[in-house]
N, C-alpha and C. Protein backbone atom coordinates (compact mmCIF):
# COMPACT_ATOMS: atom_id res chain seq x y z
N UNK A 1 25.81 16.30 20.14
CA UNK A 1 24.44 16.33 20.62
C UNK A 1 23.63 15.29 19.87
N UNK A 2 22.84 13.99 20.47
CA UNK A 2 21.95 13.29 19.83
C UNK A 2 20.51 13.86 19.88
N UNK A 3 19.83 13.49 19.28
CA UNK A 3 18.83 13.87 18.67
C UNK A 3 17.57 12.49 19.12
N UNK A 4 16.93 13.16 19.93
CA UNK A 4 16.06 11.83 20.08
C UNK A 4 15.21 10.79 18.64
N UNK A 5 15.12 9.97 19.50
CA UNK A 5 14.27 9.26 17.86
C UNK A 5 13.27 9.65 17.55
N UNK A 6 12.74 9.48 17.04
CA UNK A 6 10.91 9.76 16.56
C UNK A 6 10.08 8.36 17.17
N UNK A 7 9.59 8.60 17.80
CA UNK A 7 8.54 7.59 18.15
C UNK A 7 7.21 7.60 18.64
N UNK A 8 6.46 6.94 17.92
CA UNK A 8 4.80 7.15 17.73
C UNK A 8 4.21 5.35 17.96
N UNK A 9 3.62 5.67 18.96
CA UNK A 9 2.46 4.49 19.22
C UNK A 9 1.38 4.69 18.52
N UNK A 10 0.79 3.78 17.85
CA UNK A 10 -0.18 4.07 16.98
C UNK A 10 -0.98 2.14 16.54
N UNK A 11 -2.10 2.40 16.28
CA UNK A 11 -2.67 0.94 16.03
C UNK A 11 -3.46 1.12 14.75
N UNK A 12 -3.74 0.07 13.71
CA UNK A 12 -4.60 0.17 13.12
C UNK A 12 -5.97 -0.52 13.08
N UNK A 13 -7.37 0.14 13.18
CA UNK A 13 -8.23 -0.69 13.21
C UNK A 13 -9.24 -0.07 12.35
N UNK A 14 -10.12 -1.19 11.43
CA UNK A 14 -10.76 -1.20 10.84
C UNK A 14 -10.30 0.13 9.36
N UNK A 15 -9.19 -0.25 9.18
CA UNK A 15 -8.49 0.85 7.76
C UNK A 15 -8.29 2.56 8.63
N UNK A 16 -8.17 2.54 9.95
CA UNK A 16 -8.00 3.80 10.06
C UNK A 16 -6.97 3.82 10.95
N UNK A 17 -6.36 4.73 11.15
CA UNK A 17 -5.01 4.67 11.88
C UNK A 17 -5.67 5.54 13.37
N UNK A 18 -5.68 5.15 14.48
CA UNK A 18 -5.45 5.62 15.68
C UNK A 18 -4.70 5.71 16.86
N UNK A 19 -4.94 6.30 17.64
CA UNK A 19 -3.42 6.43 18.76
C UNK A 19 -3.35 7.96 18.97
N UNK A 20 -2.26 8.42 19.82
CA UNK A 20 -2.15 9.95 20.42
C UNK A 20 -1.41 10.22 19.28
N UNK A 21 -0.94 9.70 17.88
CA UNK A 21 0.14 10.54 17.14
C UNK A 21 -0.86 10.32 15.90
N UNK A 22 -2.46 9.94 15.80
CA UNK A 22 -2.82 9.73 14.52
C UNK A 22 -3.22 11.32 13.91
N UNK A 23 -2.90 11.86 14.33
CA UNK A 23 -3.35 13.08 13.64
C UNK A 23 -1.95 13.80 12.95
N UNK A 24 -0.95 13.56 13.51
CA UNK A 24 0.66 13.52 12.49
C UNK A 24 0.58 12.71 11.41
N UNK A 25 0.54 11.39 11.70
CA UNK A 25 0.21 10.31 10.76
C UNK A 25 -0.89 10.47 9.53
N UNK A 26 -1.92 11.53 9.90
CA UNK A 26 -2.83 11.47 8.62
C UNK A 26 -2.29 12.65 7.97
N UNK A 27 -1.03 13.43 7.94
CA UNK A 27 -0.89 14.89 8.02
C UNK A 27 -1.75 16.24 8.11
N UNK A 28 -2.18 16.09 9.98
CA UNK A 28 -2.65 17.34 10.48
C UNK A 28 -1.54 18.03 10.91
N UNK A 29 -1.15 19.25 10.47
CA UNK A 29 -0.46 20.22 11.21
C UNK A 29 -0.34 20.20 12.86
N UNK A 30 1.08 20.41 13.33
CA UNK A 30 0.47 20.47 14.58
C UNK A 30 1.65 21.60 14.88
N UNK A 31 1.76 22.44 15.83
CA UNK A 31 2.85 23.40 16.22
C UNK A 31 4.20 22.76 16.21
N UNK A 32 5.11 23.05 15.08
CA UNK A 32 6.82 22.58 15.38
C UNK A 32 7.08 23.18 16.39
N UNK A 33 7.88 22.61 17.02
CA UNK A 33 9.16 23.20 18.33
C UNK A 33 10.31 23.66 17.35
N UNK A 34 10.60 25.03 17.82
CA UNK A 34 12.12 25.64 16.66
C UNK A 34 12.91 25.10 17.39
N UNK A 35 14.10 24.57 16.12
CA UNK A 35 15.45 24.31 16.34
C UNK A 35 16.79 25.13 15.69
N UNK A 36 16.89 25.87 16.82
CA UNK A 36 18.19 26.69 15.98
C UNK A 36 19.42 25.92 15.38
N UNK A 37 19.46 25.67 13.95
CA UNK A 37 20.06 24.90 13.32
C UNK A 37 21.27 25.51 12.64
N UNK A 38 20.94 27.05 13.66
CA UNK A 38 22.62 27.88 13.03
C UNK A 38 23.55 27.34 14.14
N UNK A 39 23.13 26.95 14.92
CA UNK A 39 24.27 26.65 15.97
C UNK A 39 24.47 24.97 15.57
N UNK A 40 24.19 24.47 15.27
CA UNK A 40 24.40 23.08 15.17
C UNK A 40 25.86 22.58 14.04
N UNK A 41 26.44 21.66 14.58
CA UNK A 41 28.08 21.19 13.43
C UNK A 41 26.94 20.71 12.36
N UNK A 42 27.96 20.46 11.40
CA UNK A 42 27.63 19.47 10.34
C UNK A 42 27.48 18.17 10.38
N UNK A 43 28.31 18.13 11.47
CA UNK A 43 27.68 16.40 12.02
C UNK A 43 26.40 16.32 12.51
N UNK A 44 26.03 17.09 13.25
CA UNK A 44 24.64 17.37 13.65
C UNK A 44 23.40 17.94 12.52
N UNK A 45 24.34 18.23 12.15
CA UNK A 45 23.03 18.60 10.86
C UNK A 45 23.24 17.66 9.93
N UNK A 46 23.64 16.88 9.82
CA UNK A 46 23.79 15.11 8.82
C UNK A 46 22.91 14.57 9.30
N UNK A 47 22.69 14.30 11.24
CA UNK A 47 22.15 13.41 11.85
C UNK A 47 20.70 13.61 11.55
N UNK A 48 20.73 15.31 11.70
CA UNK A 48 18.86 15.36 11.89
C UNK A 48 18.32 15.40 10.41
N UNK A 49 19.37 15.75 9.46
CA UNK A 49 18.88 15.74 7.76
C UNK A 49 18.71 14.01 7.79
N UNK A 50 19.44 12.80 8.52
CA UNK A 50 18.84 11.73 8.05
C UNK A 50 17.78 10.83 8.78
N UNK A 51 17.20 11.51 9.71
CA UNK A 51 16.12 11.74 10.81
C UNK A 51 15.17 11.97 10.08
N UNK A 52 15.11 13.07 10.07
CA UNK A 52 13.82 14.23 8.84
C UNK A 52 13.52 12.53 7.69
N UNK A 53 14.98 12.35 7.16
CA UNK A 53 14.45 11.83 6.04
C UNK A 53 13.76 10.11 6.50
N UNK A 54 14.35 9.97 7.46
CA UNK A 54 13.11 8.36 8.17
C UNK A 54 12.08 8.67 7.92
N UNK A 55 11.75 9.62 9.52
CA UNK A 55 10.65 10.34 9.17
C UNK A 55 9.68 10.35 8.39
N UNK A 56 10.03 11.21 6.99
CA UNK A 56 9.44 11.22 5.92
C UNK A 56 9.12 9.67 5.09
N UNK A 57 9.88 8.87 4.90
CA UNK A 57 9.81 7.76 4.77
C UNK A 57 8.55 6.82 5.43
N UNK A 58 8.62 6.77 6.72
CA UNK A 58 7.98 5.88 7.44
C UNK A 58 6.51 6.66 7.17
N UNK A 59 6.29 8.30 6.98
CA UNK A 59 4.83 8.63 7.30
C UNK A 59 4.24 8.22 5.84
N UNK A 60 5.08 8.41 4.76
CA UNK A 60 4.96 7.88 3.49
C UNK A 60 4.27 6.11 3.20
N UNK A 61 5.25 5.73 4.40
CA UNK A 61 4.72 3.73 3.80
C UNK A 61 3.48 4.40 4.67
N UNK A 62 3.28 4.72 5.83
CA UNK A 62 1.97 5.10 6.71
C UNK A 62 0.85 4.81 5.94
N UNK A 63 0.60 6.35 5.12
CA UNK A 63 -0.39 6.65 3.90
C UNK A 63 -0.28 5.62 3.18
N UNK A 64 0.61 5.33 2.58
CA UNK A 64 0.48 3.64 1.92
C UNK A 64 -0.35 2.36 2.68
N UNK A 65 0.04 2.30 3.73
CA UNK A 65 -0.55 1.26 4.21
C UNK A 65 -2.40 1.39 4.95
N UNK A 66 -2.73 2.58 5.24
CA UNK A 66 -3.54 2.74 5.29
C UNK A 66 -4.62 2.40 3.58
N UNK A 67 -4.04 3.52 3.13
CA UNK A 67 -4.66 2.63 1.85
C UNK A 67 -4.84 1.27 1.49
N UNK A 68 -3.90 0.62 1.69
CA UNK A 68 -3.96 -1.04 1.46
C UNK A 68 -5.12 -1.73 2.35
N UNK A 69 -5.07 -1.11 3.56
CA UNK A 69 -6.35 -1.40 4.19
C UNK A 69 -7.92 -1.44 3.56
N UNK A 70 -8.05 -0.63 2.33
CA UNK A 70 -9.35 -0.21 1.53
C UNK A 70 -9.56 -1.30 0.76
N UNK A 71 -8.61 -2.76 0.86
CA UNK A 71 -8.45 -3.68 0.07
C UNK A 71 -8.38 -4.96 0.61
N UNK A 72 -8.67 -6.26 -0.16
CA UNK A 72 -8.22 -7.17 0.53
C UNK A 72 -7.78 -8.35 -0.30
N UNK A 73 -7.21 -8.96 0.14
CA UNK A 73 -6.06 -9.88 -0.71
C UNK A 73 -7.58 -11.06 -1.45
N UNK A 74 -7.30 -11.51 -2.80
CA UNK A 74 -8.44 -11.70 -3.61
C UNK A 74 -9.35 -10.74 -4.19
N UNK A 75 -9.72 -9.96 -3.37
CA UNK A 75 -10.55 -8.80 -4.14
C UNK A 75 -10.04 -8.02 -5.44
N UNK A 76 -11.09 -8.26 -6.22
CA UNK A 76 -11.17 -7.73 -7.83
C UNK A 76 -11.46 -6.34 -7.55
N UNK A 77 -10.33 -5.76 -8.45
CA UNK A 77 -10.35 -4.41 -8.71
C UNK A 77 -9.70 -4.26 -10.12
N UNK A 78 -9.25 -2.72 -10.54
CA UNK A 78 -9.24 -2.57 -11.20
C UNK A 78 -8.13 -1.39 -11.02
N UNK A 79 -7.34 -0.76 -12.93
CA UNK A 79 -6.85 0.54 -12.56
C UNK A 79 -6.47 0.55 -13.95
N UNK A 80 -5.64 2.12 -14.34
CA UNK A 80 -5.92 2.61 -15.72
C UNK A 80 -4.39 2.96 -15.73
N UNK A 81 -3.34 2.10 -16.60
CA UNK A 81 -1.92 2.33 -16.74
C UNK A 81 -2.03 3.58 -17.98
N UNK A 82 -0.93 4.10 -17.52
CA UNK A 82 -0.98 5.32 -18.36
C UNK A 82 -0.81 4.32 -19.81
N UNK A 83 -1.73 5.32 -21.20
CA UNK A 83 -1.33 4.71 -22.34
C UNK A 83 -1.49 3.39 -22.51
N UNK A 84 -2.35 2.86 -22.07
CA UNK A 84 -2.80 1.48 -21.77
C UNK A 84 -4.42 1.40 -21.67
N UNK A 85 -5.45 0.33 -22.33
CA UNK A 85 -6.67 0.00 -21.40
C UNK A 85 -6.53 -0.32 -20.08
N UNK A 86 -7.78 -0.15 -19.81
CA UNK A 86 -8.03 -0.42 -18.29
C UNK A 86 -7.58 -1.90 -17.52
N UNK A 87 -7.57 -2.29 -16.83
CA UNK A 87 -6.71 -3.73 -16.26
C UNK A 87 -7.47 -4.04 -15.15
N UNK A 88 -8.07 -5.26 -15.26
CA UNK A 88 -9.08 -5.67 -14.26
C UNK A 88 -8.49 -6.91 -13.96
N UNK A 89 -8.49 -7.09 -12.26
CA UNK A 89 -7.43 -8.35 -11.80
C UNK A 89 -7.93 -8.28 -10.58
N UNK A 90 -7.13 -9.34 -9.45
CA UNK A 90 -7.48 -10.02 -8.53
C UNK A 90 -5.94 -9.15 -7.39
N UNK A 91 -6.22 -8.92 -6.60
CA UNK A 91 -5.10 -8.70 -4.96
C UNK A 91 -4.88 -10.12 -4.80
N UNK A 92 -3.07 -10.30 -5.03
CA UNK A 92 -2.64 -11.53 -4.62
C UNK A 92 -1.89 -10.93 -3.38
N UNK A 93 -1.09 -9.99 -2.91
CA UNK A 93 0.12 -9.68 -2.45
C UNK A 93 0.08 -8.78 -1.38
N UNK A 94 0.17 -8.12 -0.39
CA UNK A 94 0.62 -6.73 0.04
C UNK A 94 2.36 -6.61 0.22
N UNK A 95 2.72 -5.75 -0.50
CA UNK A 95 4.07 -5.44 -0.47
C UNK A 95 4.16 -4.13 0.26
N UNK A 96 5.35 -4.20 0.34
CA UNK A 96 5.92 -2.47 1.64
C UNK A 96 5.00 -1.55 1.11
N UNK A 97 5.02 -1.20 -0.50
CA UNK A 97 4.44 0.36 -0.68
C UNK A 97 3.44 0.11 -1.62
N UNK A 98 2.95 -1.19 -2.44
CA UNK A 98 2.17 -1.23 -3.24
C UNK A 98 1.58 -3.01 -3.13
N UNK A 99 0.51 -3.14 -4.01
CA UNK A 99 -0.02 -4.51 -4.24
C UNK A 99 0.17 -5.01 -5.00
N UNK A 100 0.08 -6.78 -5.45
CA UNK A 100 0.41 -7.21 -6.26
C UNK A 100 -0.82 -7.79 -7.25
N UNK A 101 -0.78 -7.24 -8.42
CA UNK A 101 -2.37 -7.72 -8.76
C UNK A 101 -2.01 -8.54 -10.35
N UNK A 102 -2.69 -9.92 -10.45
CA UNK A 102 -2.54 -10.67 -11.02
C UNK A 102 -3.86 -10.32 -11.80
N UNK A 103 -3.89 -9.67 -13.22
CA UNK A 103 -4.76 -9.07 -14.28
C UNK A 103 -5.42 -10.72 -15.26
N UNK A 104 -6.56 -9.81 -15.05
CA UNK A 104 -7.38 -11.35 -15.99
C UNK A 104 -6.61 -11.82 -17.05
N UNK A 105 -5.70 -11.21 -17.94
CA UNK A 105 -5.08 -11.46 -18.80
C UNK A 105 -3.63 -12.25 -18.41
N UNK A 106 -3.49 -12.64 -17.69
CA UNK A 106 -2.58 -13.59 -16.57
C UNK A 106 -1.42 -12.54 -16.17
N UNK A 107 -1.18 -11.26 -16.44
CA UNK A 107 -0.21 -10.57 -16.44
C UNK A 107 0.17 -10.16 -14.63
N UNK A 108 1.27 -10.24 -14.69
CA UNK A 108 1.38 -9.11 -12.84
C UNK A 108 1.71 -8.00 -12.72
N UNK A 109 1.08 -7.31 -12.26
CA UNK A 109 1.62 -5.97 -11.72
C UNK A 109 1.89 -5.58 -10.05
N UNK A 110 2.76 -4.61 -10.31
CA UNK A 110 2.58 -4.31 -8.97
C UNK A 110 2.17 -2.23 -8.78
N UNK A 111 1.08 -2.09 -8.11
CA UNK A 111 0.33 -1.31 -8.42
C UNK A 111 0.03 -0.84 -6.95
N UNK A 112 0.60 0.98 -7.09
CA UNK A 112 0.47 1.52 -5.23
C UNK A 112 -1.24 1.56 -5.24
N UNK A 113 -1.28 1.59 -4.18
CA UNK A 113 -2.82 1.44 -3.64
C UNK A 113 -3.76 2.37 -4.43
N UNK A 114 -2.93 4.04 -4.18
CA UNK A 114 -3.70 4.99 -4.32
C UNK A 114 -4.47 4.82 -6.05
N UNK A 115 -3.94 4.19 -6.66
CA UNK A 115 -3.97 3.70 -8.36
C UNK A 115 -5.40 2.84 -8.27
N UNK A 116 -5.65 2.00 -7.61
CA UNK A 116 -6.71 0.91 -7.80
C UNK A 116 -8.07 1.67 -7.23
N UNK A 117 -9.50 1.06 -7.68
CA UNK A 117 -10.50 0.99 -7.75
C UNK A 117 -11.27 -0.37 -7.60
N UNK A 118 -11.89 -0.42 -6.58
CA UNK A 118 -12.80 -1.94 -6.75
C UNK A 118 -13.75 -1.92 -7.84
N UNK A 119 -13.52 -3.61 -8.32
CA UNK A 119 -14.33 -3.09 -9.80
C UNK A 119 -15.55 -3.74 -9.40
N UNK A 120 -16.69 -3.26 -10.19
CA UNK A 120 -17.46 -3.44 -9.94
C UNK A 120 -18.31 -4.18 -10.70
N UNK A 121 -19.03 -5.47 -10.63
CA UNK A 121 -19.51 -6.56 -11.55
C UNK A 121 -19.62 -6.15 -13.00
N UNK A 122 -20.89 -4.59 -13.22
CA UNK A 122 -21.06 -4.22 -14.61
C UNK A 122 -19.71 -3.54 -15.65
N UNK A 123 -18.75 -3.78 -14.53
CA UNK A 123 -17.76 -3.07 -14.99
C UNK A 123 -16.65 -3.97 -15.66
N UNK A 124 -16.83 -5.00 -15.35
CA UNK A 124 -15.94 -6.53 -15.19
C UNK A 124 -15.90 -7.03 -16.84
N UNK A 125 -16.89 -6.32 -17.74
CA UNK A 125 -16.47 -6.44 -19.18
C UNK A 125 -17.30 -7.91 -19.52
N UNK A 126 -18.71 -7.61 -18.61
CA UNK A 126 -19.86 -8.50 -18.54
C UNK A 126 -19.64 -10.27 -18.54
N UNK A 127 -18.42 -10.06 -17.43
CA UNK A 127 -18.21 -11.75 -17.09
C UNK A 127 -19.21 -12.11 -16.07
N UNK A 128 -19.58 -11.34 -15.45
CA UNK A 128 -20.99 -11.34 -14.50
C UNK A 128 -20.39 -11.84 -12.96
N UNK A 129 -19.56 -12.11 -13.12
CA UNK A 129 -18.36 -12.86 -11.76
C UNK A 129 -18.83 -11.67 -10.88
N UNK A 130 -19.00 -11.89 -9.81
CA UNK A 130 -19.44 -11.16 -8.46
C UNK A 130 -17.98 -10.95 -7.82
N UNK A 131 -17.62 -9.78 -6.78
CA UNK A 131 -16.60 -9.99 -6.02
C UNK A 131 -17.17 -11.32 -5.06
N UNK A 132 -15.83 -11.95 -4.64
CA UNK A 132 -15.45 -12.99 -3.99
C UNK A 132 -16.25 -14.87 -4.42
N UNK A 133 -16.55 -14.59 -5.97
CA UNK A 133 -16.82 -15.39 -6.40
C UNK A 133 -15.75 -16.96 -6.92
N UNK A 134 -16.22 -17.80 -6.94
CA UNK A 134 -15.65 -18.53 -6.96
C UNK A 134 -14.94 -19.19 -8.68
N UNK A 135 -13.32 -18.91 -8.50
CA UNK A 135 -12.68 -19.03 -9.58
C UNK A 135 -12.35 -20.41 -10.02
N UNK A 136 -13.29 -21.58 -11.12
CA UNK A 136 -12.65 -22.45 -11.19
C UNK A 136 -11.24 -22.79 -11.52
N UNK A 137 -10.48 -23.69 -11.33
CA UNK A 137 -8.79 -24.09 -11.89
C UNK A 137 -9.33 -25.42 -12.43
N UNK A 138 -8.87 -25.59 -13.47
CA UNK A 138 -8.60 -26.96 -13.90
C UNK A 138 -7.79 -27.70 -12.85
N UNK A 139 -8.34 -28.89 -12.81
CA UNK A 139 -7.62 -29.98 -12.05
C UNK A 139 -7.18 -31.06 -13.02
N UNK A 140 -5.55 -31.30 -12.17
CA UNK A 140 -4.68 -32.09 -13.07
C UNK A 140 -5.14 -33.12 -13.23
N UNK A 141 -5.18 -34.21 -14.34
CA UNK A 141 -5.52 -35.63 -14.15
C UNK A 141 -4.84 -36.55 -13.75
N UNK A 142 -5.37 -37.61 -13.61
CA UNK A 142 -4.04 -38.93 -12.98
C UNK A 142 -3.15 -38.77 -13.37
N UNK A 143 -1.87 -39.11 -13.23
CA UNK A 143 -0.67 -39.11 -13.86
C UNK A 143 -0.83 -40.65 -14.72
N UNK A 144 -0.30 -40.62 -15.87
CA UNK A 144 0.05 -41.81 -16.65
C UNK A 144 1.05 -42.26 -16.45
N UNK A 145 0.84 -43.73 -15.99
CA UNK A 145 2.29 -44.59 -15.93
C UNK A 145 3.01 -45.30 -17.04
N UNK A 146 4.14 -45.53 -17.23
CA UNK A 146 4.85 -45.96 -18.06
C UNK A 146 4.78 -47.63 -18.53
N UNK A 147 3.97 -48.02 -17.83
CA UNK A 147 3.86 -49.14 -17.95
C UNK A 147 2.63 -50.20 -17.90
C-alpha cells in the first residue's frame, strides 16, 4: 500500500505564509484522519515513519523560513551566545535553517533566526551608525610597478 505524498500549495508574502494549508504550516490543529496502523506490514510502517519524518522536517525549515523573512540581508542586528557578550553584526547570508551574520568584530556566525534581534542604533555600543547606513571599505591603491 503507498501512501500519498504530502502536498501543500502555499506562497509567501510580505513575511507571512498563506494558501489553503497556512494554518498547518503555522501549527493550527486541525482534525487527523485515523489510520489503523495495527493492520499495516513493517514495510508500511517504515514508509509512513519516513513520511511523518519529511513532514516534520519541511514544517520545521517552514517556521524557519518564515522567520528569516523578519530580516533582511545587510540589516544590523544583534544576539546573545550563551556564555558570551552580546554580538552585534550585519545579515550577509540566508541559509536552509539559519543566517549568516558577519559580527563587528570581523567574526562569522551562523545564527537560526529565532536567536536574532534588530539592533537598534542606542544599542549599537554608541557608534551612532543608523540601520542601512553606509559602511566605508578602504579602497586599494594603484598597484606599484616594478619598474
Amino acid at each position: 500500500m503507498r501512501w500519498p505524498y504530502f502536498s501543500i500549495a502555499f506562497q509567501v508574502r510580505r513575511g507571512r505564509v498563506v494558501g489553503s494549508q497556512n494554518a498547518i504550516l503555522l501549527g493550527a490543529a486541525k482534525p487527523m484522519p485515523r489510520i489503523d496502523i495495527d493492520g499495516l506490514t513493517e514495510e508500511e510502517l517504515i514508509e509512513l515513519n519516513q513520511k511523518v519524518v519529511a513532514r516534520l522536517r519541511f514544517l520545521r525549515e517552514m517556521r524557519s523560513h518564515v522567520q528569516m523573512l523578519d530580516f533582511r540581508i545587510g540589516e544590523r542586528v544583534r544576539f546573545h551566545p550563551e556564555g558570551q557578550p552580546e554580538v552585534f553584526g550585519f545579515i550577509t547570508r540566508y541559509n536552509k535553517k539559519s543566517v549568516t551574520i558577519i559580527a563587528d568584530n570581523g567574526g562569522h556566525w551562523r545564527v537560526h533566526p529565532s536567536f536574532l534581534r534588530k539592533a537598534v542604533p542606542e544599542e549599537q555600543g554608541g557608534t551612532g551608525k543608523a540601520e542601512g547606513s553606509v559602511v566605508p571599505f578602504r579602497q586599494p591603491g594603484p598597484k606599484q610597478g616594478n619598474g
